[in-house]
C-alpha atoms as a PDB file:
ATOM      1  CA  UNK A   1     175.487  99.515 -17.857  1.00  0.00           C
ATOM      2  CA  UNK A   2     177.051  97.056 -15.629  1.00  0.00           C
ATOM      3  CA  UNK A   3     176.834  93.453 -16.705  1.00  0.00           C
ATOM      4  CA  UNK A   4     174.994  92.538 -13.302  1.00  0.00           C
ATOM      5  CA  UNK A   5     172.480  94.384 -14.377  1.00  0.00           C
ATOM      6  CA  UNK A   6     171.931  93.264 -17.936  1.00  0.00           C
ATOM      7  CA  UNK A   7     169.281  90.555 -17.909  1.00  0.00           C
ATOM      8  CA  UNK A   8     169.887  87.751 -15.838  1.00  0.00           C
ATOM      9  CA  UNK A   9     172.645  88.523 -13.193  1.00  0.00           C
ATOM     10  CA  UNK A  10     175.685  86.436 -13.532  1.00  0.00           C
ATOM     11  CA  UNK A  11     176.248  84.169 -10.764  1.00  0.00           C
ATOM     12  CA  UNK A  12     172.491  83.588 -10.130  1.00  0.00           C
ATOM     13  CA  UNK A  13     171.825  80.260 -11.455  1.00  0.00           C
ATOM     14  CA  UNK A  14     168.917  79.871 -13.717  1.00  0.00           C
ATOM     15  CA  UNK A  15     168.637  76.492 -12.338  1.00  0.00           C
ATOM     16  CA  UNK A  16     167.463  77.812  -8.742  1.00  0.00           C
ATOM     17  CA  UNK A  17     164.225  77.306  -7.459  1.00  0.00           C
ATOM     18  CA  UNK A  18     162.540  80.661  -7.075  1.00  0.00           C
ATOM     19  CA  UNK A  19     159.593  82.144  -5.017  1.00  0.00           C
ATOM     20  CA  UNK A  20     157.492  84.629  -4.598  1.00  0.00           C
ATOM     21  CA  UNK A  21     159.205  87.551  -1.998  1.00  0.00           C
ATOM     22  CA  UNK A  22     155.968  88.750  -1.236  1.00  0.00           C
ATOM     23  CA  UNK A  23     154.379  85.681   0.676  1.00  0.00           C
ATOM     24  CA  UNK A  24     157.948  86.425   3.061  1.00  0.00           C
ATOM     25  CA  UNK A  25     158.119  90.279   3.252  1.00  0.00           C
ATOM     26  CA  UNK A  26     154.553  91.898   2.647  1.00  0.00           C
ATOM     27  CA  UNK A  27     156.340  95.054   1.207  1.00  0.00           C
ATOM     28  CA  UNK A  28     158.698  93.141  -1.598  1.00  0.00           C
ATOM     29  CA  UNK A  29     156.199  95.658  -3.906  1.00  0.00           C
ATOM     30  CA  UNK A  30     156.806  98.698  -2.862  1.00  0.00           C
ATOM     31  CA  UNK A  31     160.246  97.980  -2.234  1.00  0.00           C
ATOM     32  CA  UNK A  32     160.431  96.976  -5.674  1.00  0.00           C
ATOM     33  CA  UNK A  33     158.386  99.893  -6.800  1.00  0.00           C
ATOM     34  CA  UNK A  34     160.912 102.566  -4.689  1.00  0.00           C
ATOM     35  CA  UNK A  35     164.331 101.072  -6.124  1.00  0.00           C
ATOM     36  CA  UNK A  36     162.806 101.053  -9.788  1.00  0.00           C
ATOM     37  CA  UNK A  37     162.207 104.801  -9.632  1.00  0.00           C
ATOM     38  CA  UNK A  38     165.389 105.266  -7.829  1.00  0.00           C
ATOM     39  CA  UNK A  39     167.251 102.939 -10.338  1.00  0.00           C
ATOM     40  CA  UNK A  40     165.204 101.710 -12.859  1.00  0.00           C
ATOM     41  CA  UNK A  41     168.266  99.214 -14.005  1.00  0.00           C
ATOM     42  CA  UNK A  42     168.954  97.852 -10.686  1.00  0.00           C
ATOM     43  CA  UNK A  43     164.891  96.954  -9.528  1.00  0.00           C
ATOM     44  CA  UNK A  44     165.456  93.459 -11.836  1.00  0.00           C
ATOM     45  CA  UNK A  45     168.567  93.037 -10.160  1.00  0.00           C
ATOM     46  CA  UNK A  46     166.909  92.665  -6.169  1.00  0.00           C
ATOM     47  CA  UNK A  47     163.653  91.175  -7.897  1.00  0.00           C
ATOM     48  CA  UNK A  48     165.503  87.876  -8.993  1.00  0.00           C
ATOM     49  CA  UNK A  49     168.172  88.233  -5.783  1.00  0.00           C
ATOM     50  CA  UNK A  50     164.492  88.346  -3.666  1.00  0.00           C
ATOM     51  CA  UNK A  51     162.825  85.292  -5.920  1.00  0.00           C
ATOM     52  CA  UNK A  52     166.268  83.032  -5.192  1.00  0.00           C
ATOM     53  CA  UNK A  53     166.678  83.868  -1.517  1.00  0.00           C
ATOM     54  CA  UNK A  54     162.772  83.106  -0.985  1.00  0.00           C
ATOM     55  CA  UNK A  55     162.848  79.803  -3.302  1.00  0.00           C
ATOM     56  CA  UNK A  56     166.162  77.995  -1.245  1.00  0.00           C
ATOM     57  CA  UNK A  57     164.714  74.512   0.046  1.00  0.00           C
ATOM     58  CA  UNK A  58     167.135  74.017   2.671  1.00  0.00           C
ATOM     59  CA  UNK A  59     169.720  76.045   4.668  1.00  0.00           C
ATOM     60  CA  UNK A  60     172.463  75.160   2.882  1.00  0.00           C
ATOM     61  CA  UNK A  61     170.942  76.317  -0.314  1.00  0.00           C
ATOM     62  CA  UNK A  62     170.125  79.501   1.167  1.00  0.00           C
ATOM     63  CA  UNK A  63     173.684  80.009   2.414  1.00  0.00           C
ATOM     64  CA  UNK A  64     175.334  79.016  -1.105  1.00  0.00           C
ATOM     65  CA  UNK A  65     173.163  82.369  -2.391  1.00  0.00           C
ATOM     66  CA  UNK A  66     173.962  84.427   0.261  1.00  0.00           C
ATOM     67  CA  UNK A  67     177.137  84.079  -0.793  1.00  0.00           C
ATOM     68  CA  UNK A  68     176.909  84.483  -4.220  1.00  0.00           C
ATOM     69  CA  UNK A  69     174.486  87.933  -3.356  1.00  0.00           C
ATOM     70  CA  UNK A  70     176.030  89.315  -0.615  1.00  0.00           C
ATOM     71  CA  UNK A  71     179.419  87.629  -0.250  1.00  0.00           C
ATOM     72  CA  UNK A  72     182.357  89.903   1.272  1.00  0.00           C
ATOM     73  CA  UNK A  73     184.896  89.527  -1.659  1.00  0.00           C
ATOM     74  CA  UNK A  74     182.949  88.280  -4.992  1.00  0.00           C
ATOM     75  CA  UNK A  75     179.408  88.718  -3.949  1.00  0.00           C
ATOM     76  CA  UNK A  76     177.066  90.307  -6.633  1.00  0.00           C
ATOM     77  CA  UNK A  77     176.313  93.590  -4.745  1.00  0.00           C
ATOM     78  CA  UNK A  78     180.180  93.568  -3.700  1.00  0.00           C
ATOM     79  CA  UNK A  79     181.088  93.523  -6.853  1.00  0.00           C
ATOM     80  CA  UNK A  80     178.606  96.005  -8.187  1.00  0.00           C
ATOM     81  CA  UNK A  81     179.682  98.760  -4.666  1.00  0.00           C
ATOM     82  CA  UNK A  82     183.145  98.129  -5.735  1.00  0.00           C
ATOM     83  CA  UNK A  83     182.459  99.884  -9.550  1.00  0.00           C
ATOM     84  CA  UNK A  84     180.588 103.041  -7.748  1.00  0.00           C
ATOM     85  CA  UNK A  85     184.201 105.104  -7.823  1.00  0.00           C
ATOM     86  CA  UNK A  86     184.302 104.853 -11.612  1.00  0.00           C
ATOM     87  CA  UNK A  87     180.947 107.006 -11.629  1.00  0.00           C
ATOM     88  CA  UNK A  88     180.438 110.771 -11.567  1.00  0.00           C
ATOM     89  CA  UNK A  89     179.042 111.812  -8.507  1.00  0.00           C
ATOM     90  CA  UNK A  90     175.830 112.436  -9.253  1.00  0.00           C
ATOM     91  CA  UNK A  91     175.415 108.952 -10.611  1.00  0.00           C
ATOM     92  CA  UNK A  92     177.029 107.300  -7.988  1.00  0.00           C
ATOM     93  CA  UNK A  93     174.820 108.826  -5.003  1.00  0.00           C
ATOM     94  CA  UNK A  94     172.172 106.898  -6.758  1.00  0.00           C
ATOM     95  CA  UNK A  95     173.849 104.223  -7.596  1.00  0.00           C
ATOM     96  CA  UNK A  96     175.277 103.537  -4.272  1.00  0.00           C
ATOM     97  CA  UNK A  97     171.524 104.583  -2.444  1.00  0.00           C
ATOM     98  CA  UNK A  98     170.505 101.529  -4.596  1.00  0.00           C
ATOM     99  CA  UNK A  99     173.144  98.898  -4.324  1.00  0.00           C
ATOM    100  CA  UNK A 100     172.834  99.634  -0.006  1.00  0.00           C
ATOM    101  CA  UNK A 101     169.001  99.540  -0.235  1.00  0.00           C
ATOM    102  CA  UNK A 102     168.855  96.220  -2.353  1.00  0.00           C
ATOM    103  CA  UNK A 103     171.809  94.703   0.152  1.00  0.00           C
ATOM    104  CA  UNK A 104     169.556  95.441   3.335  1.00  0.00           C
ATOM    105  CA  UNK A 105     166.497  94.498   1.456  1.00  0.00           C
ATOM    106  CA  UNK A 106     168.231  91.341   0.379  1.00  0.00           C
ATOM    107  CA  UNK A 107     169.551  90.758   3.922  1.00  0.00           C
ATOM    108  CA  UNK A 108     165.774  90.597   5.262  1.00  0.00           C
ATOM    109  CA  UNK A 109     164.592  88.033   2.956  1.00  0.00           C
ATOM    110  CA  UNK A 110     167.420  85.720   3.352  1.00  0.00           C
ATOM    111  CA  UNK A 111     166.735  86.259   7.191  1.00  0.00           C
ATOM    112  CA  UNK A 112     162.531  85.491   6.680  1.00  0.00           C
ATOM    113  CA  UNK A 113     163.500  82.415   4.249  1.00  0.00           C
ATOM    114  CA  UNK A 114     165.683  81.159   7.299  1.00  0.00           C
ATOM    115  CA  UNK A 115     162.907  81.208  10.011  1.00  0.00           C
ATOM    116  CA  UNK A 116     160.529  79.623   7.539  1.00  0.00           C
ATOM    117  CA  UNK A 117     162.857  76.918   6.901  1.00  0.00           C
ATOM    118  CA  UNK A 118     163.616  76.606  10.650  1.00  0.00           C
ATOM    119  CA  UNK A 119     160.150  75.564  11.556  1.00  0.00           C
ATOM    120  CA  UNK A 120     159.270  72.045  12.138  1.00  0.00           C
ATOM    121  CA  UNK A 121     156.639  70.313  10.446  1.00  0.00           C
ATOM    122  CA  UNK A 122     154.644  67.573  12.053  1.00  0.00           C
ATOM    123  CA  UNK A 123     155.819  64.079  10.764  1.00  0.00           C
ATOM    124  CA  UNK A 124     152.510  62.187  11.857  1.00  0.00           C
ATOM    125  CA  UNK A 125     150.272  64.817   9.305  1.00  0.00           C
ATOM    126  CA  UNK A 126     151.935  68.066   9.199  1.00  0.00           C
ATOM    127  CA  UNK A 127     149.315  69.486  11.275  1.00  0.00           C
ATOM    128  CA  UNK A 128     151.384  71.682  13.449  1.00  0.00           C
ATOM    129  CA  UNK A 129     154.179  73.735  13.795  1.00  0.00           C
ATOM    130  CA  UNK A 130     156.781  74.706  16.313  1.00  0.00           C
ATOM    131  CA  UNK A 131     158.863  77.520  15.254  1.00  0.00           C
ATOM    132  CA  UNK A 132     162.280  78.866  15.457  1.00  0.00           C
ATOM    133  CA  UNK A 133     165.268  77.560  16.047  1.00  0.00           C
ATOM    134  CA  UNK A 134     163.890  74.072  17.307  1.00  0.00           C
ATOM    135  CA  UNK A 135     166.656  71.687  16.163  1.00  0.00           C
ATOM    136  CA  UNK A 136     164.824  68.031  16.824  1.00  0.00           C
ATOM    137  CA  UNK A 137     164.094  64.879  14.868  1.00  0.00           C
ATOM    138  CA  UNK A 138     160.244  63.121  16.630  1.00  0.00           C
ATOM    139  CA  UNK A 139     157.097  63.662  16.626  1.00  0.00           C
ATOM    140  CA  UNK A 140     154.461  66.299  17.744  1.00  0.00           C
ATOM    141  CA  UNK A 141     153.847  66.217  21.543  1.00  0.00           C
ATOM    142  CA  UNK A 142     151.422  68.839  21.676  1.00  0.00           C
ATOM    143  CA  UNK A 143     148.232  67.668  19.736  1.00  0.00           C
ATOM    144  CA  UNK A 144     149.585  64.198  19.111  1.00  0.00           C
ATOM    145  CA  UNK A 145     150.274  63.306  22.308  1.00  0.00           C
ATOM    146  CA  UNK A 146     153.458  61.151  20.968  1.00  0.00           C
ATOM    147  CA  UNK A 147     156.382  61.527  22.599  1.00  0.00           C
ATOM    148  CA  UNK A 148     159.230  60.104  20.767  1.00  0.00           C
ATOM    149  CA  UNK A 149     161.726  62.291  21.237  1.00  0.00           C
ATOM    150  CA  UNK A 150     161.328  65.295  22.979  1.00  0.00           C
ATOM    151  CA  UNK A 151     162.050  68.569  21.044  1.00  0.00           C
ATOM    152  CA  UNK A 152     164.888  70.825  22.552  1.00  0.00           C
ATOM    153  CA  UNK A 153     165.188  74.266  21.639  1.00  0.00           C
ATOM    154  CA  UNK A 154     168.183  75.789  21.169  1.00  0.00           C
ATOM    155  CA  UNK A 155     169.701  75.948  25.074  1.00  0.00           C
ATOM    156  CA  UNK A 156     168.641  72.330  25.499  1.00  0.00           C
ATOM    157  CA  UNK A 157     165.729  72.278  27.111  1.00  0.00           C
ATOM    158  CA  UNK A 158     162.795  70.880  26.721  1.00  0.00           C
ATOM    159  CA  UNK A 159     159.902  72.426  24.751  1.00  0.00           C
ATOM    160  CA  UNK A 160     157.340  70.760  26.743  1.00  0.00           C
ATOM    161  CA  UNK A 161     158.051  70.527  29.971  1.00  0.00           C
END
C-alpha cells in the first residue's frame, strides 16, 4: 500500500480547514461511493483531498492545495500516477482508473470552491450577492442604492450601467 494512502495523506495538513464537498458538488457521494468500489484504498484519499479543497478561505489557500494535490512535479496524485509502472497490469488499470478519476474529481471542486470564493458579499448587511469574477472593493448598488464605488467585472466595465 502506498503511503498516500495510509491514513492521513502526507502533505495534507491536518491543520487545514475542511468542508463538506457535498454543499459544492451534489454528487461528492456517489463519487465517493464509485471510487471506493473501484479502489477501496484510494476513496479516503479524494474524501480528505475534496474536504481541503472545499474548506480553503481564500484563493491563495486554495492555490497552496492545489498544489500540494495536483501539482505537476510533487503533487499527491503525481506522485501516486508516477508509482502505477511498478504494478502488474491488472492492478494498475485500476489503479490508474482511480488516481485519473480522483484528479478530475479533485479538479471540479477546487474549480466550485473558486467561484464560491469569487462572489462578493454585501458590506452594508451581506444581503446580496454578485457573482463571478467581480473584482471590486464598495458597496451594493443594486438594493442599497449606495454607490461608492462602482463594481467592474472582469473587462472593466461597469456592472450597473
Amino acid at each position: 500500500m502506498s503511503s498516500a494512502v495510509e491514513g492521513r495523506p502526507p502533505g495534507i495538513d491536518p491543520a487545514w480547514e475542511t468542508a463538506d464537498p457535498a454543499a459544492l458538488i451534489p454528487e461528492h457521494g456517489a463519487r465517493v461511493a464509485e471510487l471506493a468500489a473501484l479502489d477501496a484504498e484510494l476513496a479516503p484519499l479524494y474524501t480528505r483531498g475534496a474536504e481541503a479543497l472545499a474548506g480553503a478561505q481564500d484563493e491563495p489557500a486554495l492555490k497552496s492545495r492545489h498544489v500540494v494535490l495536483l501539482g505537476r512535479e510533487r503533487g499527491i496524485i503525481t506522485l501516486e500516477l508516477a508509482k502505477l509502472p511498478e504494478l502488474p497490469v491488472e492492478a494498475r488499470k485500476i489503479r490508474g482508473r482511480s488516481l485519473n478519476l480522483i484528479k478530475r474529481w479533485l479538479g471540479t471542486v477546487e474549480e466550485a470552491r473558486r467561484r464560491a470564493l469569487a462572489v462578493i458579499r454585501c458590506p452594508l448587511g451581506g444581503c446580496c450577492a454578485i457573482s463571478l469574477n467581480v473584482r471590486a472593493q464598495g458597496a451594493c448598488a443594486l438594493s442599497h442604492g449606495t454607490v461608492g464605488h462602482i463594481l467592474p467585472n472582469e473587462q472593466g466595465r461597469d456592472l450597473f450601467g
